[in-house]
Every structure is written in C-alpha cells, then in structure tokens.
C-alpha atoms as a PDB file:
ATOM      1  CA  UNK A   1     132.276  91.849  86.534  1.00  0.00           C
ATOM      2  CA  UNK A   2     132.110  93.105  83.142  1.00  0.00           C
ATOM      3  CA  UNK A   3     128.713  94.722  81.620  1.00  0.00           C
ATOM      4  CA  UNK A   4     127.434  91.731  79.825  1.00  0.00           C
ATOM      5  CA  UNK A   5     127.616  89.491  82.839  1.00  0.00           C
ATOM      6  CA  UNK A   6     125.820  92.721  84.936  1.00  0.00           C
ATOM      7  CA  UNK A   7     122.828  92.651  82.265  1.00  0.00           C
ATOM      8  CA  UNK A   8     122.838  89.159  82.695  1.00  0.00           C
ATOM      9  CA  UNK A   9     122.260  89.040  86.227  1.00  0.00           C
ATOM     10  CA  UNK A  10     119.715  92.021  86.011  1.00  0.00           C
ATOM     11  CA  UNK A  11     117.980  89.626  83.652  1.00  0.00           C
ATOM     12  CA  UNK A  12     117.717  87.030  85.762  1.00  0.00           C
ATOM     13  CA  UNK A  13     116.402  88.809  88.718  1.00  0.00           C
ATOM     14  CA  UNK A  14     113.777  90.071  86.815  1.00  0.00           C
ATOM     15  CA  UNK A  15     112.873  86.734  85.030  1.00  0.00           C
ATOM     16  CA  UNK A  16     112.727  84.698  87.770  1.00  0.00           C
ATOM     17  CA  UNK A  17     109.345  86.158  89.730  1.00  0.00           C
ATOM     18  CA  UNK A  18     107.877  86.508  86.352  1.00  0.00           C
ATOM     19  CA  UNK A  19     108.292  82.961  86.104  1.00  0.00           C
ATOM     20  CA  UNK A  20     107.530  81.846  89.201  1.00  0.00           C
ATOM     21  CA  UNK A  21     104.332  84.100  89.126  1.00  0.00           C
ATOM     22  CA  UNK A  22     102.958  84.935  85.799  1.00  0.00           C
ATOM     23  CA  UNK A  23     104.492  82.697  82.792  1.00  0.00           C
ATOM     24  CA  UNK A  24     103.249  80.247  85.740  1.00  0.00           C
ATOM     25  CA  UNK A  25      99.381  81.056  85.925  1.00  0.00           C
ATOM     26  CA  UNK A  26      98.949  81.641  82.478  1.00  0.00           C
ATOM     27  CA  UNK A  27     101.043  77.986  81.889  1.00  0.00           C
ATOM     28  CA  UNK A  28      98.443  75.971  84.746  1.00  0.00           C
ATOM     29  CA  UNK A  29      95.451  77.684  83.217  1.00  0.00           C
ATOM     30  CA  UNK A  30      96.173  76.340  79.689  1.00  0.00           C
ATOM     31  CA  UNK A  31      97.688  72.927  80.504  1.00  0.00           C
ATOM     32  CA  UNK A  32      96.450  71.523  83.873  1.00  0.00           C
ATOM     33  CA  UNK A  33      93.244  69.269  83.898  1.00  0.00           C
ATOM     34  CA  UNK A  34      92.957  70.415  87.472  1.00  0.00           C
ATOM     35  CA  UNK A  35      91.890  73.888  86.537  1.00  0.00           C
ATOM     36  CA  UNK A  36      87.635  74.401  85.740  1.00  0.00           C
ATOM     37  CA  UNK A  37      86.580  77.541  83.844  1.00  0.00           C
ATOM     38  CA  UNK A  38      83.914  75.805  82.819  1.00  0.00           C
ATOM     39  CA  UNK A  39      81.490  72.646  82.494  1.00  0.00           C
ATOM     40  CA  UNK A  40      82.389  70.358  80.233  1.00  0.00           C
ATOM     41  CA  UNK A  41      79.140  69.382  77.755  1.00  0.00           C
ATOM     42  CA  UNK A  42      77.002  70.845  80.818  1.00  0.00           C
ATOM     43  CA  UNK A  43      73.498  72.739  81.026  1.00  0.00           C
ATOM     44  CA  UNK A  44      73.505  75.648  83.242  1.00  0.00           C
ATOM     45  CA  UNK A  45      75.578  78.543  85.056  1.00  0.00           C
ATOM     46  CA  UNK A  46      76.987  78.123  88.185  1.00  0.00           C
ATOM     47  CA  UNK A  47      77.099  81.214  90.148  1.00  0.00           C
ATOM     48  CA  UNK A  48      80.185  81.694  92.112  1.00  0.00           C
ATOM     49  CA  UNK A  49      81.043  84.320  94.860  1.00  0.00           C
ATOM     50  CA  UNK A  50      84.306  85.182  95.948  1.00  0.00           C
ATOM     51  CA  UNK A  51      86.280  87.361  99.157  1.00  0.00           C
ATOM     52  CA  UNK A  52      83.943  86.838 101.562  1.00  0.00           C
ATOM     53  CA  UNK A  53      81.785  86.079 103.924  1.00  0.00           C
ATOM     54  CA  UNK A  54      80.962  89.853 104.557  1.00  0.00           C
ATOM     55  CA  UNK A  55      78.764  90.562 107.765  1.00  0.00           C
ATOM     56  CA  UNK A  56      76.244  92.504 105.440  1.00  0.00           C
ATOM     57  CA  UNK A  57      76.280  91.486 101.961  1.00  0.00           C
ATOM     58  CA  UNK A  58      76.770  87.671 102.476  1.00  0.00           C
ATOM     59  CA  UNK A  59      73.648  87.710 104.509  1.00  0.00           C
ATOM     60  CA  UNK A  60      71.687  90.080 101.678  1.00  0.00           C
ATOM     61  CA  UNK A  61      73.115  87.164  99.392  1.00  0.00           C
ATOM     62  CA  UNK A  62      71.926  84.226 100.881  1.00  0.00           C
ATOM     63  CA  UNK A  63      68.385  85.733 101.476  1.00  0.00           C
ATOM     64  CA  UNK A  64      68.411  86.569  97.378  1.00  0.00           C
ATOM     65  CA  UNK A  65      69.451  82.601  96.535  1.00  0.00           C
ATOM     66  CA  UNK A  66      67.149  81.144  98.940  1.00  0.00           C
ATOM     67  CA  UNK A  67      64.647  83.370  97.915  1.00  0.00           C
ATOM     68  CA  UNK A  68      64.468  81.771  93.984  1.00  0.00           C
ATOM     69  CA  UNK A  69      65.819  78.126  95.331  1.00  0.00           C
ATOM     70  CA  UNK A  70      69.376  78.685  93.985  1.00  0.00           C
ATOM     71  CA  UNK A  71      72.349  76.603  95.030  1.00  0.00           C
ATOM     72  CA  UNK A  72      76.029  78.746  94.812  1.00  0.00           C
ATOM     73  CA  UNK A  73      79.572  78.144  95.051  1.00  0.00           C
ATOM     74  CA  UNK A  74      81.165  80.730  97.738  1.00  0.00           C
ATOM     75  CA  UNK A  75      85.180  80.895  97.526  1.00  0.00           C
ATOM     76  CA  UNK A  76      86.086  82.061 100.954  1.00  0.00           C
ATOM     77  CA  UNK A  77      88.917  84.039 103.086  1.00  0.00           C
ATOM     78  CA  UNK A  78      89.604  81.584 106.225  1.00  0.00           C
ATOM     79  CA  UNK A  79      89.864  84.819 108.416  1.00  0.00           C
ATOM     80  CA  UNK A  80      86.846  85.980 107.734  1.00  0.00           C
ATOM     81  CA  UNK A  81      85.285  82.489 108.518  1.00  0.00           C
ATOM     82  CA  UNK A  82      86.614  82.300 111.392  1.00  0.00           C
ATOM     83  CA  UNK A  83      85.144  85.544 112.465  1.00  0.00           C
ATOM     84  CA  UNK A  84      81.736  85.034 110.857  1.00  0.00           C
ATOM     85  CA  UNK A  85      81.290  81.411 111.494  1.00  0.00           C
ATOM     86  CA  UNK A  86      77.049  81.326 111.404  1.00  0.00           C
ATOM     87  CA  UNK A  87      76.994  82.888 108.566  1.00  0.00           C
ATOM     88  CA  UNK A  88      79.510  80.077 106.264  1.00  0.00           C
ATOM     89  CA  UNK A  89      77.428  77.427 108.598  1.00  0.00           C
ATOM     90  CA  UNK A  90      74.348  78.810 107.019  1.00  0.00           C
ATOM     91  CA  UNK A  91      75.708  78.768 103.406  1.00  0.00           C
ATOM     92  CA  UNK A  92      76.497  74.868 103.918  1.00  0.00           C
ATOM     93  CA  UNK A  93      72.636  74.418 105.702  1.00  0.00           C
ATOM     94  CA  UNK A  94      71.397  75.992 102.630  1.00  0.00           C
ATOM     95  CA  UNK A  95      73.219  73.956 100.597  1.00  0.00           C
ATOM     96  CA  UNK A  96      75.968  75.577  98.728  1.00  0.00           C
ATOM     97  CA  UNK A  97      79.651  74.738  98.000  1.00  0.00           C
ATOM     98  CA  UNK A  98      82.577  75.932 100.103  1.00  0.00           C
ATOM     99  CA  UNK A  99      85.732  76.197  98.311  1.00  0.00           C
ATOM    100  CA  UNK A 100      88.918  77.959  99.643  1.00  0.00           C
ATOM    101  CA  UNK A 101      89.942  81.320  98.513  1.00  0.00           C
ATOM    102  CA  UNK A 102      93.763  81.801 101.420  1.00  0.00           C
ATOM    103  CA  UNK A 103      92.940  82.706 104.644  1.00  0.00           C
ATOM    104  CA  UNK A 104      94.567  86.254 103.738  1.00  0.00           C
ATOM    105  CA  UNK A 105      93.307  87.806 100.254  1.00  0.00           C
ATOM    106  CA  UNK A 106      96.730  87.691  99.147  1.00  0.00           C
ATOM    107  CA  UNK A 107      98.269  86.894  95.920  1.00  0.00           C
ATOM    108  CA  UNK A 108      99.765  83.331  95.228  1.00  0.00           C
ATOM    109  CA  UNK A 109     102.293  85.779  93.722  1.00  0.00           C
ATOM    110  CA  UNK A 110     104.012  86.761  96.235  1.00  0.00           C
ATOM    111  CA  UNK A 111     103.491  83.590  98.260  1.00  0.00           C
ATOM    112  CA  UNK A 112     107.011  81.223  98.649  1.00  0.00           C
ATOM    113  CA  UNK A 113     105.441  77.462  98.693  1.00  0.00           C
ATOM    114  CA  UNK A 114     105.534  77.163 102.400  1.00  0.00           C
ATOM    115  CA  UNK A 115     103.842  80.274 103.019  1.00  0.00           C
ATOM    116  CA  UNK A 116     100.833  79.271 100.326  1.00  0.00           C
ATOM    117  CA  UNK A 117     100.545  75.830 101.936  1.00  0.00           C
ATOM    118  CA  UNK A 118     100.040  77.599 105.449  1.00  0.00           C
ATOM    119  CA  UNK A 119      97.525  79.803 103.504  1.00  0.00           C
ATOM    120  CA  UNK A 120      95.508  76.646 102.224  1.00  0.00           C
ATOM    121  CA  UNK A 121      95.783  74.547 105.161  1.00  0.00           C
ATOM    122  CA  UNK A 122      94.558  77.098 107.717  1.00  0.00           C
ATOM    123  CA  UNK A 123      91.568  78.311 105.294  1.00  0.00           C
ATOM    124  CA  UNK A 124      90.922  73.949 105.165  1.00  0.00           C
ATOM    125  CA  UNK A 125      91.161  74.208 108.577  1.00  0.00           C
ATOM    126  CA  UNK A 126      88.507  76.826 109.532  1.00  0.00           C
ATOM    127  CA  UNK A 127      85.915  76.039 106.990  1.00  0.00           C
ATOM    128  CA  UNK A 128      86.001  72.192 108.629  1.00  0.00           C
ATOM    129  CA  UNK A 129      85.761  73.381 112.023  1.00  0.00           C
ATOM    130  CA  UNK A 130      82.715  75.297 111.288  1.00  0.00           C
ATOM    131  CA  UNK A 131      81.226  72.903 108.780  1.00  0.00           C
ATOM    132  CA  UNK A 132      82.046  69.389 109.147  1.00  0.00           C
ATOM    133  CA  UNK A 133      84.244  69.096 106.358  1.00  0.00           C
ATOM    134  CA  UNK A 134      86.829  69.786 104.069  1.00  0.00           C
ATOM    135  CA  UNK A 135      86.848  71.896 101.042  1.00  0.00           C
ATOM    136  CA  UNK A 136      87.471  70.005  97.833  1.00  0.00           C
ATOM    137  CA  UNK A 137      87.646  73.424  95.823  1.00  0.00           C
ATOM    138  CA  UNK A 138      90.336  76.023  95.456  1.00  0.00           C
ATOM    139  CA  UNK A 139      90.190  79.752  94.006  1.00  0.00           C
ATOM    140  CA  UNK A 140      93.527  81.653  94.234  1.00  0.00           C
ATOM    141  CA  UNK A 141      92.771  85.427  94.570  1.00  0.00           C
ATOM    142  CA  UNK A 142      92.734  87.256  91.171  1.00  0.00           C
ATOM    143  CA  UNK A 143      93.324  83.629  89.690  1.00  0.00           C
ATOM    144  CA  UNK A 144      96.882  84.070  90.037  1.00  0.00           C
ATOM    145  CA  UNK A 145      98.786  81.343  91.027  1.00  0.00           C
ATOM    146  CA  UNK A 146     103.027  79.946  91.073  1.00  0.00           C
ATOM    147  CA  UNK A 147     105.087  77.517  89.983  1.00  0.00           C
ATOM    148  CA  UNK A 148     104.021  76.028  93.328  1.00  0.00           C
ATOM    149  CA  UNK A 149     100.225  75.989  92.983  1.00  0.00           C
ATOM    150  CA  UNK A 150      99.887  72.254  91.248  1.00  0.00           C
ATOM    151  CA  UNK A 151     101.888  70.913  94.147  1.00  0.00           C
ATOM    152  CA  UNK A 152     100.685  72.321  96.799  1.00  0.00           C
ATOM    153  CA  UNK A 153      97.133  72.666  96.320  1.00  0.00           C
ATOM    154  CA  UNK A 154      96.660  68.654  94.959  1.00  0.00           C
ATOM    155  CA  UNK A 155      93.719  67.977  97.462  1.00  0.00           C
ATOM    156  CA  UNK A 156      91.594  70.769  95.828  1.00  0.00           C
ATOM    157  CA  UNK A 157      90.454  71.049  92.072  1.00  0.00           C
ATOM    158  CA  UNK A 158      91.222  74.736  90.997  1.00  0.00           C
ATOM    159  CA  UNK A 159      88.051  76.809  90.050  1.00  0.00           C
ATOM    160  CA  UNK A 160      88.593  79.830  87.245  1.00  0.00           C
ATOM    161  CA  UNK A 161      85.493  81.529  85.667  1.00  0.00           C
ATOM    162  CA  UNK A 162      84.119  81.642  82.106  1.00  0.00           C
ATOM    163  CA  UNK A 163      83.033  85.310  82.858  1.00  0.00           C
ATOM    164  CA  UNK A 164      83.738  88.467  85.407  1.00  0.00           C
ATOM    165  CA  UNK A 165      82.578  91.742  85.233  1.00  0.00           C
ATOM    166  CA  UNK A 166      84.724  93.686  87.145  1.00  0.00           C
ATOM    167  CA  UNK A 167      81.832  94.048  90.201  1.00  0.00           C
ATOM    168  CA  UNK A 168      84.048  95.011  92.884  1.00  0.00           C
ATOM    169  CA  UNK A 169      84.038  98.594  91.322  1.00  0.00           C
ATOM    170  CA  UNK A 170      80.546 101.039  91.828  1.00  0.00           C
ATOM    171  CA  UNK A 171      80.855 101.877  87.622  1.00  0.00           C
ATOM    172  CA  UNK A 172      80.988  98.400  86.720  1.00  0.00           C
ATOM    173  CA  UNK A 173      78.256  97.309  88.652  1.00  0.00           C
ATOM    174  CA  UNK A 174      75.990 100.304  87.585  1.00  0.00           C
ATOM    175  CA  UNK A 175      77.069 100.310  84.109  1.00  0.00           C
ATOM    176  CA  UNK A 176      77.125  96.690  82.162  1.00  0.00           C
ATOM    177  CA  UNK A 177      76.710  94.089  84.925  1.00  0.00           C
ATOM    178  CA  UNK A 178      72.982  93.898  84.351  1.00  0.00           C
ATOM    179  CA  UNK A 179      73.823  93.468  80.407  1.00  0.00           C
ATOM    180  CA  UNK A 180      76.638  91.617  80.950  1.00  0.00           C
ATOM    181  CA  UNK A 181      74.757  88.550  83.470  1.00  0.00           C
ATOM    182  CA  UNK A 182      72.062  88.718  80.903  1.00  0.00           C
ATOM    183  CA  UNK A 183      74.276  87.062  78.073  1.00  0.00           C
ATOM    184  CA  UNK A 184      75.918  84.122  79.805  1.00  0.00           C
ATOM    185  CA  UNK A 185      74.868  81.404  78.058  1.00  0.00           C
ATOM    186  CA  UNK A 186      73.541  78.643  80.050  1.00  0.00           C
ATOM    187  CA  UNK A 187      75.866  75.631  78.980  1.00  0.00           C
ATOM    188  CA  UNK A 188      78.268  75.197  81.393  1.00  0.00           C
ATOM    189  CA  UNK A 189      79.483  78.885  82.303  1.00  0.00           C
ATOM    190  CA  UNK A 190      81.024  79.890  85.489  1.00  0.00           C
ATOM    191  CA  UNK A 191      80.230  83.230  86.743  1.00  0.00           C
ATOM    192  CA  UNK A 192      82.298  85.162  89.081  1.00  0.00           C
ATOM    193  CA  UNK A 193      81.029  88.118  91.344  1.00  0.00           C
ATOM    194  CA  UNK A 194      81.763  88.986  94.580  1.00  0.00           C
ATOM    195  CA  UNK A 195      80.271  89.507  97.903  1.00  0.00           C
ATOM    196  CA  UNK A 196      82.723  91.475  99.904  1.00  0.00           C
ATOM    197  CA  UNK A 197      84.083  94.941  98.546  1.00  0.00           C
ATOM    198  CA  UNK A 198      86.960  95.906 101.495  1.00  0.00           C
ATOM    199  CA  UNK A 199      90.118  94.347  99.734  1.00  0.00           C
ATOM    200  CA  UNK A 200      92.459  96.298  97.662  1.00  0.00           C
ATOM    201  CA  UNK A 201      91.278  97.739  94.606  1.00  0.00           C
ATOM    202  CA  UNK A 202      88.051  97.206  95.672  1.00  0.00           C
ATOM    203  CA  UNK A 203      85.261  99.391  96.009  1.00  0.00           C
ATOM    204  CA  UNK A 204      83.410  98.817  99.312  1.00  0.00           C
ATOM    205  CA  UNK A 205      79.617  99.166  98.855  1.00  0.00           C
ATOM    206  CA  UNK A 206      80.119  97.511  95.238  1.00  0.00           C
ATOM    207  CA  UNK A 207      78.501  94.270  96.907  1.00  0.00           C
ATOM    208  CA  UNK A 208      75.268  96.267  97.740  1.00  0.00           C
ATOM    209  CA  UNK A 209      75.240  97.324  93.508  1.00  0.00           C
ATOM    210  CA  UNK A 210      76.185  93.475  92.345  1.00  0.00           C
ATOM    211  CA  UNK A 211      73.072  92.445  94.609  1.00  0.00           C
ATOM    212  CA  UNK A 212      70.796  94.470  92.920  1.00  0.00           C
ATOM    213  CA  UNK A 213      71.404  93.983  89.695  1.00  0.00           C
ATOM    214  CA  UNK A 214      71.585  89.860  90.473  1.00  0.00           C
ATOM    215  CA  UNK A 215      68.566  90.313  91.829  1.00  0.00           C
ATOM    216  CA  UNK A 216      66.711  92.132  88.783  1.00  0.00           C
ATOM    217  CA  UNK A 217      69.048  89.131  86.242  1.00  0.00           C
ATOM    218  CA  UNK A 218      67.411  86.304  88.859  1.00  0.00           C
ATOM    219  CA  UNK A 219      64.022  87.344  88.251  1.00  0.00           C
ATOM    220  CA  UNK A 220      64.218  87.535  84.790  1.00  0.00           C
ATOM    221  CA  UNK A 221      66.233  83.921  84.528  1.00  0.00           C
ATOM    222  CA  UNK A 222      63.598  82.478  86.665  1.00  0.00           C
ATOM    223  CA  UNK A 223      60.697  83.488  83.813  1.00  0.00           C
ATOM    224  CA  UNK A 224      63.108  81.682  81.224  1.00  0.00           C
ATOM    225  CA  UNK A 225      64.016  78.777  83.452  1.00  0.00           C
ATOM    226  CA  UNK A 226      67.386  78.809  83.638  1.00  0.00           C
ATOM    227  CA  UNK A 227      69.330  76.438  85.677  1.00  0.00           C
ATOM    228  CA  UNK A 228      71.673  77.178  88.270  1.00  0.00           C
ATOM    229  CA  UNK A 229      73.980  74.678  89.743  1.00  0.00           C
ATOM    230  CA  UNK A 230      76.644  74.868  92.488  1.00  0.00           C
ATOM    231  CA  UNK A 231      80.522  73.718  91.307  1.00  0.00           C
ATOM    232  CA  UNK A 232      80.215  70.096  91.632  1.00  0.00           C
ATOM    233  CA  UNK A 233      82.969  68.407  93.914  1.00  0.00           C
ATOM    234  CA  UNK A 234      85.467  66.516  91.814  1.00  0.00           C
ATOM    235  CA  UNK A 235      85.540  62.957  91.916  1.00  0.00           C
END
C-alpha cells in the first residue's frame, strides 16, 4: 500500500466518528423541526433540569417549585428512576414534565444505534412503570447526538436549551449564575440547570449552589411576574 492510499485510510478512520458524532449534532440542531431550543412566538421561560433525580437535591428542588407554584421540565437518567421511584412519582403529582435523558449519562457519541435505542427504550420503560406513562420528550446528554438520533428517537421531540450556565461546576454557580438567570428574557427561552452533580466533569455539591441562587432569581421573578411554563408535549 503506497503512502497516499495509507493517508487515505487514516483519513477515513478519523472522519467517520466525527461524522457520525459531531458534523451530526451540529447538522440535527440546525435542520430538524424535531429539535426545541426554544418557544416559538411564546411568553415565558421554561425551566428545565437535567441528570437526575438526586436523593438530596431533587427533593430541595421540588420543595423550591412548589413553594412559588412553578411547573418544570425534569430530563431524567432511567437508572436513577428506577432507584428513586417516589421521588419522579412526586415530580409527575406535582405536575411537571418527564422527558428522557438514557438510562446511563452517556454520550449519544459513543452510542452504535442499537445500543442508543436500548438506552431510550429502557429510560421509556422506567419512567412508565413509575408514572403511568410514556415520555414524549428527549434530551441527549451534553446535547450530543448521531447520525442515528432522528431515527431512533422518532417517538420523542428533542429538547435543546436557549441558555446554560455551566452549573454543574461550584465557580459557575457562585460566580454569574445569579446574573446570568436574571437576563433570560421571558419569550419563549429554555433554561437548562441541573439537579444532580455526580457525573463526569461534574462538580458534586454544585446542585446545593444552583438551588440557592434559583431560589434568590425565583423570588425576585415572582415580584415581576414572570411566567414559568413546563415543555409542552408535542402534538
């Protein structure tokens, strides 16, 4: 095999996940109708928590959005419903959306097709047993997704954000999160935080830090009467 053909196949085997991964994402998020970042022509910010339910913070979390009469979106791992089970019943008693987030916090990236239908039928799976129902929304984790994703996920309409703050890390949370919640405008936005620190890159008590400075942004948005509104389910 001469050099050119060698370079060639190097090529290849590096284009190819980069395809099937990246150029992929980036291509859904632009083109599909199936993917939300944020309301269309809409009044309000829908609040939307992802990674968990977490024994602790979850709970500290619901308390906070019953406590000013707000209705979330919560993106979960199927594992961890299935081992906290009262706690995604009481999201759906009090109201809020269930979407699907894999039952493993893994990345659609390194997911074949097979392995990231297992991932959304077994997180469909566990959220119905506990609730009642199945999920009509889908978050990937990190908002990556493959060449796959469209396919495979058709039940579900995909969920992105209009703004993140990076609240799964201690600075972020202490440093611009308050600032940064206080500029969303209310016309549609989609806000992502999170409500479970232990996955990778993640710091753990950053959901304790994101709680308290939601709480302090919640008070304030109640004085001006802003709206919050869980994702609504497609049609």
């Amino acid at each position: 095999m001469n050099r050119n053909k060698i370079y060639w196949l190097i090529g290849m085997l590096l284009f190819i996940p980069i395809a099937y991964g990246m150029l992929a994402t980036a291509f859904i998020r632009i083109t599909s109708p199936r993917v939300m970042k944020k309301y269309p022509a809409r009044k309000g910010i829908a609040l939307t928590f992802d990674d968990g339910p977490h024994p602790l913070y979850t709970v500290r979390l619901l308390d906070l959005l019953k406590e000013h009469d707000i209705q979330a979106t919560f993106f979960v791992v199927g594992e961890k419903v299935r081992a906290y089970p009262d706690i995604v019943r009481r999201m759906k008693e009090e109201g809020h959306q269930i979407g699907i987030h894999h039952y493993k916090h893994t990345s659609s990236w390194l997911l074949s097709p097979r392995q990231l239908h297992i991932q959304l039928q077994d997180t469909d799976a566990a959220i119905k047993d506990v609730i009642g129902e199945h999920p009509t929304l889908y978050r990937p984790p990190w908002g990556f997704m493959n060449a796959a994703t469209l396919s495979v996920s058709r039940p579900y309409r995909i969920i992105m954000w209009s703004h993140v703050f990076k609240d799964w890390k201690v600075h972020h949370c202490q440093h611009g999160l308050l600032e940064g919640l206080r500029n969303v405008p209310d016309n549609g936005s989609i806000v992502l935080l999170h409500d479970d620190g232990t996955n990778p890159g993640a710091d753990e008590n950053a959901p304790a830090y994101m709680i308290e400075k939601l709480a302090i942004y919640l008070q304030e948005a109640k004085e001006k009467e802003i709206e919050f509104v869980p994702i609504a389910t497609p049609d």
